[in-house]
PDB file of N, CA and C in Angstrom:
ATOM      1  N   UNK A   1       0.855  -1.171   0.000  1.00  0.00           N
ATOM      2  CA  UNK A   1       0.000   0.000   0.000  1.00  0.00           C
ATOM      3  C   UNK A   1       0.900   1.233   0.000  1.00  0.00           C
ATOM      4  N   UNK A   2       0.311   2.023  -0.847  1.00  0.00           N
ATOM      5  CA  UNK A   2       0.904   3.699  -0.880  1.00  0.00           C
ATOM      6  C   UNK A   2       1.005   4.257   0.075  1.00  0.00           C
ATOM      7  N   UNK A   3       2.279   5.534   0.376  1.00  0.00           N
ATOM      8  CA  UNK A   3       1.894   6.117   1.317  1.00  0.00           C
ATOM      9  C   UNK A   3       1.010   7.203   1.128  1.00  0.00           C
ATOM     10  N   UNK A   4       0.327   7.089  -0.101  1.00  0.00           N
ATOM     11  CA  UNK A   4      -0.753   8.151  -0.459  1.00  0.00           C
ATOM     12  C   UNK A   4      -1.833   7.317  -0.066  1.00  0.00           C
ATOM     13  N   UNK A   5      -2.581   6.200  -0.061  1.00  0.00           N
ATOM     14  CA  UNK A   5      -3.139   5.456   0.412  1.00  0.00           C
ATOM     15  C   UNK A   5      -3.734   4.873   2.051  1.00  0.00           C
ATOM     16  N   UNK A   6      -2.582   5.117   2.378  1.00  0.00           N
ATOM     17  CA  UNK A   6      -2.149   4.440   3.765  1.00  0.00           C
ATOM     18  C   UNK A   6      -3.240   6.460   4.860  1.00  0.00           C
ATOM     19  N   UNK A   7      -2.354   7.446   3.770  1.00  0.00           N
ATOM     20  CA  UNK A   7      -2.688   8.619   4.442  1.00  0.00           C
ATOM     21  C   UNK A   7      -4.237   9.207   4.170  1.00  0.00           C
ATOM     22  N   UNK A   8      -4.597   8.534   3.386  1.00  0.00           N
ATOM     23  CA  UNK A   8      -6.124   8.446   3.118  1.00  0.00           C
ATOM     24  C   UNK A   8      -6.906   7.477   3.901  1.00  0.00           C
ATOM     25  N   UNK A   9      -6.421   6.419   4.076  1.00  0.00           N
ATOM     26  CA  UNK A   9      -7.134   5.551   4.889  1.00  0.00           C
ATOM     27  C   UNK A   9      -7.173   6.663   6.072  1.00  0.00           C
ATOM     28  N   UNK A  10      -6.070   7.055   6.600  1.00  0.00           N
ATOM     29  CA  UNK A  10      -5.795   7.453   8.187  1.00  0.00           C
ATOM     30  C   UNK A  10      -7.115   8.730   7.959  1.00  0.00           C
ATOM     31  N   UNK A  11      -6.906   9.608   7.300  1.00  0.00           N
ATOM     32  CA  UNK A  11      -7.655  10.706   7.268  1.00  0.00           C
ATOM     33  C   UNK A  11      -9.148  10.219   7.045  1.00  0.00           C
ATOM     34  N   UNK A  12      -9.842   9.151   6.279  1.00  0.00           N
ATOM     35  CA  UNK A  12     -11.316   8.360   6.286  1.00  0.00           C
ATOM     36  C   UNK A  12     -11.342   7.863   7.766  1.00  0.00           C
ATOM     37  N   UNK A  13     -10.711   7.635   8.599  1.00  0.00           N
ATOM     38  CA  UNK A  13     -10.807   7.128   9.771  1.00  0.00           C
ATOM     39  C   UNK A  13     -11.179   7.840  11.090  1.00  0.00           C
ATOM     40  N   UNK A  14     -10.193   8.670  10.742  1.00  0.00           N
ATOM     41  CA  UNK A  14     -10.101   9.808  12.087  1.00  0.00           C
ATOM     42  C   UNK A  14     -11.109  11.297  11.884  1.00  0.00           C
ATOM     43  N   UNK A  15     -11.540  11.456  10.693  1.00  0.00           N
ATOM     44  CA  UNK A  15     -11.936  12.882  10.758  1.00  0.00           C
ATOM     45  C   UNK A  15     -12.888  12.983  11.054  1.00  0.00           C
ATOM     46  N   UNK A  16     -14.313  12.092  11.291  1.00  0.00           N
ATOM     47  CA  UNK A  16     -15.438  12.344  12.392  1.00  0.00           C
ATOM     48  C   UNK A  16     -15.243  12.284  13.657  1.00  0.00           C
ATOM     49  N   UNK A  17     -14.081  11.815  14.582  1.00  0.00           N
ATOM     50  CA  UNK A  17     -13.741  11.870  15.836  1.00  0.00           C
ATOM     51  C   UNK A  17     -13.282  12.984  16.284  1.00  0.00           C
ATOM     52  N   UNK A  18     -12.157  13.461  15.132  1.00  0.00           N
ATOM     53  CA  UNK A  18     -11.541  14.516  15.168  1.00  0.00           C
ATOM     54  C   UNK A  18     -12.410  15.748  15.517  1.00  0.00           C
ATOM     55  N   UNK A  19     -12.973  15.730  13.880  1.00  0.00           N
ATOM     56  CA  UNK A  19     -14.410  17.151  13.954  1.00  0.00           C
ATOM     57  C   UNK A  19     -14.808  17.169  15.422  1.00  0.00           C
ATOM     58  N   UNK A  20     -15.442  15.852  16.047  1.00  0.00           N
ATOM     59  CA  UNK A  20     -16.338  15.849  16.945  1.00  0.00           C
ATOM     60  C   UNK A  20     -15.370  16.810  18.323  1.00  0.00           C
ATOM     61  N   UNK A  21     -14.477  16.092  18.616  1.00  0.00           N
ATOM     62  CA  UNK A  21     -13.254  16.418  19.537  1.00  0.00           C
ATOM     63  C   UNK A  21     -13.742  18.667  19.373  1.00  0.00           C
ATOM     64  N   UNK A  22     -13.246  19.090  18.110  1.00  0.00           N
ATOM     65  CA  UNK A  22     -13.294  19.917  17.768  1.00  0.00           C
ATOM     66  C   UNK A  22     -14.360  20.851  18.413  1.00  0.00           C
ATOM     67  N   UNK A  23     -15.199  20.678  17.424  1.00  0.00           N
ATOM     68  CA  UNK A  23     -16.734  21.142  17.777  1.00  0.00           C
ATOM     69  C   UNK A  23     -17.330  21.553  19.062  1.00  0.00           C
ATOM     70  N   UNK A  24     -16.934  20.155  20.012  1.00  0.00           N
ATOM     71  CA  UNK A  24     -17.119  20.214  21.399  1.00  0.00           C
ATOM     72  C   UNK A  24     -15.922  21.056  22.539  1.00  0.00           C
ATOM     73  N   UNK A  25     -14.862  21.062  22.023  1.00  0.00           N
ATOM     74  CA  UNK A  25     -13.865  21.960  22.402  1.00  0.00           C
ATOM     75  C   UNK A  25     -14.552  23.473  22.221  1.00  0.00           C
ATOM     76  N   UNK A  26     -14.473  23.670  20.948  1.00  0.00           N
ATOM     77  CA  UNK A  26     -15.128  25.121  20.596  1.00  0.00           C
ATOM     78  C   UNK A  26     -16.115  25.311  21.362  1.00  0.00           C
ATOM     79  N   UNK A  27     -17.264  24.679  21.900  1.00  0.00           N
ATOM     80  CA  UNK A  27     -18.243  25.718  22.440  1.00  0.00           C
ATOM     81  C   UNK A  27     -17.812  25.670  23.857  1.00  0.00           C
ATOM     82  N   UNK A  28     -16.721  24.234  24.494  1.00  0.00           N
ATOM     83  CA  UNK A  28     -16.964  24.276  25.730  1.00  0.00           C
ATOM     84  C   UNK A  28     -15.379  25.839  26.244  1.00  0.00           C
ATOM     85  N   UNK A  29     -14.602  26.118  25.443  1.00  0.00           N
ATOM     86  CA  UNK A  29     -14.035  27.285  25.276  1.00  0.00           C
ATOM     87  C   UNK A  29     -14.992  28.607  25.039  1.00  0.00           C
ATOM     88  N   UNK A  30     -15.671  29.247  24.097  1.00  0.00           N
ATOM     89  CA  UNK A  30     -16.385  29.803  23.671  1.00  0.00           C
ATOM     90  C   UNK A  30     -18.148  30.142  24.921  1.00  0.00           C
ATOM     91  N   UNK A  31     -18.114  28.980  25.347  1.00  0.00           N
ATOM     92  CA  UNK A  31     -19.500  28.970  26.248  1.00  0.00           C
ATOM     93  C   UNK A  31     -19.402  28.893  27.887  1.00  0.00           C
ATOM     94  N   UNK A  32     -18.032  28.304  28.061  1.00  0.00           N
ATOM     95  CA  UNK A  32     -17.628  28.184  29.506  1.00  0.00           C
ATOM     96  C   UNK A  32     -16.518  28.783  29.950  1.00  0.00           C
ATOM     97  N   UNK A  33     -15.246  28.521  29.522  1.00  0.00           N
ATOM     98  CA  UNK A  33     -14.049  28.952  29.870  1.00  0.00           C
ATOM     99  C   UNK A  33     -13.427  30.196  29.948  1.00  0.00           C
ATOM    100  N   UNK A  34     -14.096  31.056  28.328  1.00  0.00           N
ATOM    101  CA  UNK A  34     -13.518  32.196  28.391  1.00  0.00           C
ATOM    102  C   UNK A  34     -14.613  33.277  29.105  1.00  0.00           C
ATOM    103  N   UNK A  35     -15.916  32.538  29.288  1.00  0.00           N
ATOM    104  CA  UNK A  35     -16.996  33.634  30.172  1.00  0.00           C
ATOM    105  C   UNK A  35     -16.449  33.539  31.755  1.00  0.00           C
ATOM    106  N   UNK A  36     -16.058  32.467  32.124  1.00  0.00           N
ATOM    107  CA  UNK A  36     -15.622  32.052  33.390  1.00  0.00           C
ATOM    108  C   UNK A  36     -14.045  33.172  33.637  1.00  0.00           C
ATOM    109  N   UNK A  37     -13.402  32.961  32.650  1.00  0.00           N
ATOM    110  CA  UNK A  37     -12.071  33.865  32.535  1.00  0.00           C
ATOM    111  C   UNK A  37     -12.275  35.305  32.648  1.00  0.00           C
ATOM    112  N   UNK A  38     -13.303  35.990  32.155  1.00  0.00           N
ATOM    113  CA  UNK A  38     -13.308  37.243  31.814  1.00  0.00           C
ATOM    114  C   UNK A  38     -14.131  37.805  33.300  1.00  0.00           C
ATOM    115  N   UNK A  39     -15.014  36.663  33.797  1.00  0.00           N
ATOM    116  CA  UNK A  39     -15.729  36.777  35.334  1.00  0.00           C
ATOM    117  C   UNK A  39     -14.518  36.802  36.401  1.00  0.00           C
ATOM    118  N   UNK A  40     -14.038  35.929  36.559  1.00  0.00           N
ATOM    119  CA  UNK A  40     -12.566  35.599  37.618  1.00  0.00           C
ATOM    120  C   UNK A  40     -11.928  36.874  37.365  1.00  0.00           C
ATOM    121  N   UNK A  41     -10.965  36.838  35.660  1.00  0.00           N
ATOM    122  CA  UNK A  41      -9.649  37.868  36.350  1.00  0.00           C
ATOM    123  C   UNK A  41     -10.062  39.214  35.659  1.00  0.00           C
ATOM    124  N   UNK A  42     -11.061  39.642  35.032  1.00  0.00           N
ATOM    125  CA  UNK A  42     -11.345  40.633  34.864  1.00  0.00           C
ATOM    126  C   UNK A  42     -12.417  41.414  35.428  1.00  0.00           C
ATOM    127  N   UNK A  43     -13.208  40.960  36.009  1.00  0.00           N
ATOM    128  CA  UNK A  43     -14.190  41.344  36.465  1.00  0.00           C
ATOM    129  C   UNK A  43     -15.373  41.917  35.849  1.00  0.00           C
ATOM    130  N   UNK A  44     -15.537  41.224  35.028  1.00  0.00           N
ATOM    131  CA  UNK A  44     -16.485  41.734  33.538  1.00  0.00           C
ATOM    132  C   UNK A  44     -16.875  40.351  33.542  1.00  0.00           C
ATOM    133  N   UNK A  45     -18.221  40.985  33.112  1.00  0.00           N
ATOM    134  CA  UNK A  45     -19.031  39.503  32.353  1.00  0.00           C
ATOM    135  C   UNK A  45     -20.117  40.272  31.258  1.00  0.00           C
ATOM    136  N   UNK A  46     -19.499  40.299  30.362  1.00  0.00           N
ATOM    137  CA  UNK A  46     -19.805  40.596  28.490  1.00  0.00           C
ATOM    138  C   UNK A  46     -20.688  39.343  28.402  1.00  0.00           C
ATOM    139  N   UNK A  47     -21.769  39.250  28.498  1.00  0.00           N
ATOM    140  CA  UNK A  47     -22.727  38.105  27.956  1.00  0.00           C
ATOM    141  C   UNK A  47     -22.982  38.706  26.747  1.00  0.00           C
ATOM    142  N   UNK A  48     -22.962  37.726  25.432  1.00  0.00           N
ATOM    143  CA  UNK A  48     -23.445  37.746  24.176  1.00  0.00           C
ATOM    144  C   UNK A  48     -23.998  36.436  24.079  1.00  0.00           C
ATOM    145  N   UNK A  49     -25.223  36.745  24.131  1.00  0.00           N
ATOM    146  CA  UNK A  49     -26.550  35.840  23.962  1.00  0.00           C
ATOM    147  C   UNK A  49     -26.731  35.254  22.607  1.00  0.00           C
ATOM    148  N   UNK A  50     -26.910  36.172  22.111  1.00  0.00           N
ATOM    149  CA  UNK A  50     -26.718  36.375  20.555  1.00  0.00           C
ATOM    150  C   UNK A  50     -25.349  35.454  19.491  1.00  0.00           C
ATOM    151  N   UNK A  51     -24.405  35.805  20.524  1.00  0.00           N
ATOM    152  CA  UNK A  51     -23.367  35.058  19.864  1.00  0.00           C
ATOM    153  C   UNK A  51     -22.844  33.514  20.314  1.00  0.00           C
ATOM    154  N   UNK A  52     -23.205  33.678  21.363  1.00  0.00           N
ATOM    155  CA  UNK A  52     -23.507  32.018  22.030  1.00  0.00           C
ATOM    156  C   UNK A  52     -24.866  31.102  21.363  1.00  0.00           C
ATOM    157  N   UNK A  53     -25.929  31.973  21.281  1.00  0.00           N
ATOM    158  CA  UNK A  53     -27.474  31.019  20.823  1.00  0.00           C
ATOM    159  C   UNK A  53     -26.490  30.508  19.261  1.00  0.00           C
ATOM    160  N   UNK A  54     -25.704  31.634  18.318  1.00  0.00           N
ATOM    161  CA  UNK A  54     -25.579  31.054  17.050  1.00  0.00           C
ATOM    162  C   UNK A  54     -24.533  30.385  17.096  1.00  0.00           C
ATOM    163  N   UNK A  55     -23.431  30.017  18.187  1.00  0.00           N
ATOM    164  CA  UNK A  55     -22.964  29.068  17.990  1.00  0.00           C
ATOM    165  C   UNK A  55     -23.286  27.903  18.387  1.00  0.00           C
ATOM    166  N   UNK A  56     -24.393  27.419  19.717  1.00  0.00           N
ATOM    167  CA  UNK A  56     -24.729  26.535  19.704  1.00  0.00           C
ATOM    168  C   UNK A  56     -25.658  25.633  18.581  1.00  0.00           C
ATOM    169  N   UNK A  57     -26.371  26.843  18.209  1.00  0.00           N
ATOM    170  CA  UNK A  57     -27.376  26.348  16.630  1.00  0.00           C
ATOM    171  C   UNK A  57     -26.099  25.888  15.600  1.00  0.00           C
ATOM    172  N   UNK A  58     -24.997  26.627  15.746  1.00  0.00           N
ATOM    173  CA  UNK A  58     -24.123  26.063  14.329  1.00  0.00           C
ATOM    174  C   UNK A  58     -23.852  24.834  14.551  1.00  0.00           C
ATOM    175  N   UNK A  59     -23.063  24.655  16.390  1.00  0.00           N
ATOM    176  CA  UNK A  59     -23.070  23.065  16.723  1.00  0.00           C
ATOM    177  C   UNK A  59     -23.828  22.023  16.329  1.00  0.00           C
ATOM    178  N   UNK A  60     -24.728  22.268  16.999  1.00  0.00           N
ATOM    179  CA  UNK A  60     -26.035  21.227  16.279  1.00  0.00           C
ATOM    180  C   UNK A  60     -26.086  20.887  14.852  1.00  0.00           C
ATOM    181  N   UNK A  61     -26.390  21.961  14.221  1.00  0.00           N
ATOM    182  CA  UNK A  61     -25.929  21.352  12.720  1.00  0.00           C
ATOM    183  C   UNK A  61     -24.729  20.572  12.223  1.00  0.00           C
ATOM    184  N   UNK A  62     -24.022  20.569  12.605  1.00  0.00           N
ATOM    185  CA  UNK A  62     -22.709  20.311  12.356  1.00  0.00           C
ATOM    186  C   UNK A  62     -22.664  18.878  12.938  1.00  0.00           C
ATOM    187  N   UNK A  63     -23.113  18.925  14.444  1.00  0.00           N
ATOM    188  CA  UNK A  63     -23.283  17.300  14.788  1.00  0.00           C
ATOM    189  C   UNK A  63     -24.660  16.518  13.692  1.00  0.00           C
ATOM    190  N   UNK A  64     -25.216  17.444  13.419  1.00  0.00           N
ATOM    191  CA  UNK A  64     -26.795  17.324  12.711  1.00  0.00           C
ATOM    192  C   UNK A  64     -25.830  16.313  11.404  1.00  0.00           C
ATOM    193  N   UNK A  65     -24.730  16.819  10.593  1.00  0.00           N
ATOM    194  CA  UNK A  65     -24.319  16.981   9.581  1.00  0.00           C
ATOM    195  C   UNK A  65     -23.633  15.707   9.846  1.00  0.00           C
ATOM    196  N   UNK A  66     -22.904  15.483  10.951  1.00  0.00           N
ATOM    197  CA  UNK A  66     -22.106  14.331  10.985  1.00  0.00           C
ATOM    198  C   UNK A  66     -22.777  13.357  11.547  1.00  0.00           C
ATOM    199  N   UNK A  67     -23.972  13.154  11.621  1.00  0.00           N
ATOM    200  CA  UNK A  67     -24.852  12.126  12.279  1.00  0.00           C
ATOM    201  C   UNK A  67     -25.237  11.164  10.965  1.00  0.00           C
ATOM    202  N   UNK A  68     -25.252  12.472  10.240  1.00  0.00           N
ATOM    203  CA  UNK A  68     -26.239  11.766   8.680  1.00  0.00           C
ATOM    204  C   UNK A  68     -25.172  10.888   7.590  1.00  0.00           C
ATOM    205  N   UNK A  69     -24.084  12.088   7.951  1.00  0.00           N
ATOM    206  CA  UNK A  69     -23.018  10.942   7.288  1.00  0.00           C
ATOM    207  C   UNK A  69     -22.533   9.967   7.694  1.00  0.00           C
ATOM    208  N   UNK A  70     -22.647   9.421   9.221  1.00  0.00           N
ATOM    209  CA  UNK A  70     -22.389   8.134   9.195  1.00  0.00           C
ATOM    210  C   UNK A  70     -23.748   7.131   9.335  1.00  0.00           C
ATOM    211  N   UNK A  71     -25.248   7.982   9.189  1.00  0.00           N
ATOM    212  CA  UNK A  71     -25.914   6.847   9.002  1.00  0.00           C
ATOM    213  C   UNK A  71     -26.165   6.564   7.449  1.00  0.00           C
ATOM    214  N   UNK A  72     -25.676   7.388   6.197  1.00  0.00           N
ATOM    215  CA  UNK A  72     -26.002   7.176   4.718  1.00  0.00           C
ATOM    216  C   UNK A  72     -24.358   6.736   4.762  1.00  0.00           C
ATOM    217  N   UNK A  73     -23.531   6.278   5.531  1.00  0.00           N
ATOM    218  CA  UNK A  73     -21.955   5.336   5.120  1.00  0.00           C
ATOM    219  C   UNK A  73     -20.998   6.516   4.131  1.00  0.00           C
ATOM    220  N   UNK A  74     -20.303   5.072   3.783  1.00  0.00           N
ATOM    221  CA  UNK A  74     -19.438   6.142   2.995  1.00  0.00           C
ATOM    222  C   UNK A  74     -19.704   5.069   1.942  1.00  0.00           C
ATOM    223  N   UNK A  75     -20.636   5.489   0.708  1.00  0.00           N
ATOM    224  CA  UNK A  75     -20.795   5.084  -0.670  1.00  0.00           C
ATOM    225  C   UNK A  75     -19.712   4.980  -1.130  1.00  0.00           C
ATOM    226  N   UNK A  76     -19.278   6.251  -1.468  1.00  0.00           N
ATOM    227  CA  UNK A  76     -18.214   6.684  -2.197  1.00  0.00           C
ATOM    228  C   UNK A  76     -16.505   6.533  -2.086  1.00  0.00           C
ATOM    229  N   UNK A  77     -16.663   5.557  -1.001  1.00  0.00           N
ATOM    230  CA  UNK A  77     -15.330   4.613  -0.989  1.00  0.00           C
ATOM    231  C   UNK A  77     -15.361   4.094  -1.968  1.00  0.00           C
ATOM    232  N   UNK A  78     -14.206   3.913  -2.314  1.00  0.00           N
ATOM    233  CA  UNK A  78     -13.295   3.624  -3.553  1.00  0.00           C
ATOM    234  C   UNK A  78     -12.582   2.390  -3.272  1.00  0.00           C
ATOM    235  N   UNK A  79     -12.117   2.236  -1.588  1.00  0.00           N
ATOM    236  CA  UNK A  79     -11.623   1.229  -1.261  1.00  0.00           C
ATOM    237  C   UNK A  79     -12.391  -0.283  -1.127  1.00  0.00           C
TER     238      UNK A  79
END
């Protein structure tokens, strides 16, 4: 097997775990950590409602998006 092959397999393997890893990082940064950060050492709490509701709606889609692709497979393997 190729190592063009071998690096395709790896990348068909890992990139819905990956995304997922991702996704869930981003909001739990974005929704917890840096509101928690800016409460603690700054003493500010900037709530954006607005910008939190549209990233959780983007989440969802996105898990929405990767739900569907692994219940319609991967057709379009070649392998």
């Amino acid at each position: 097997m190729s190592l063009e092959a071998r690096l395709l397999n790896r990348i068909r393997r890992w990139w819905r775990p990956i995304t997922c890893i991702w996704i869930a990082g981003t909001m739990a940064v974005h929704g917890v950590i840096l509101p928690l950060w800016m409460l603690i050492y700054r003493h500010e709490m900037p709530t954006d409602l607005m910008g939190l509701s549209a990233l959780v709606t983007a989440t969802a889609g996105a898990f929405a998006v990767r739900e569907w692709g692994k219940i319609k497979g991967r057709e379009d393997d070649p392998a």
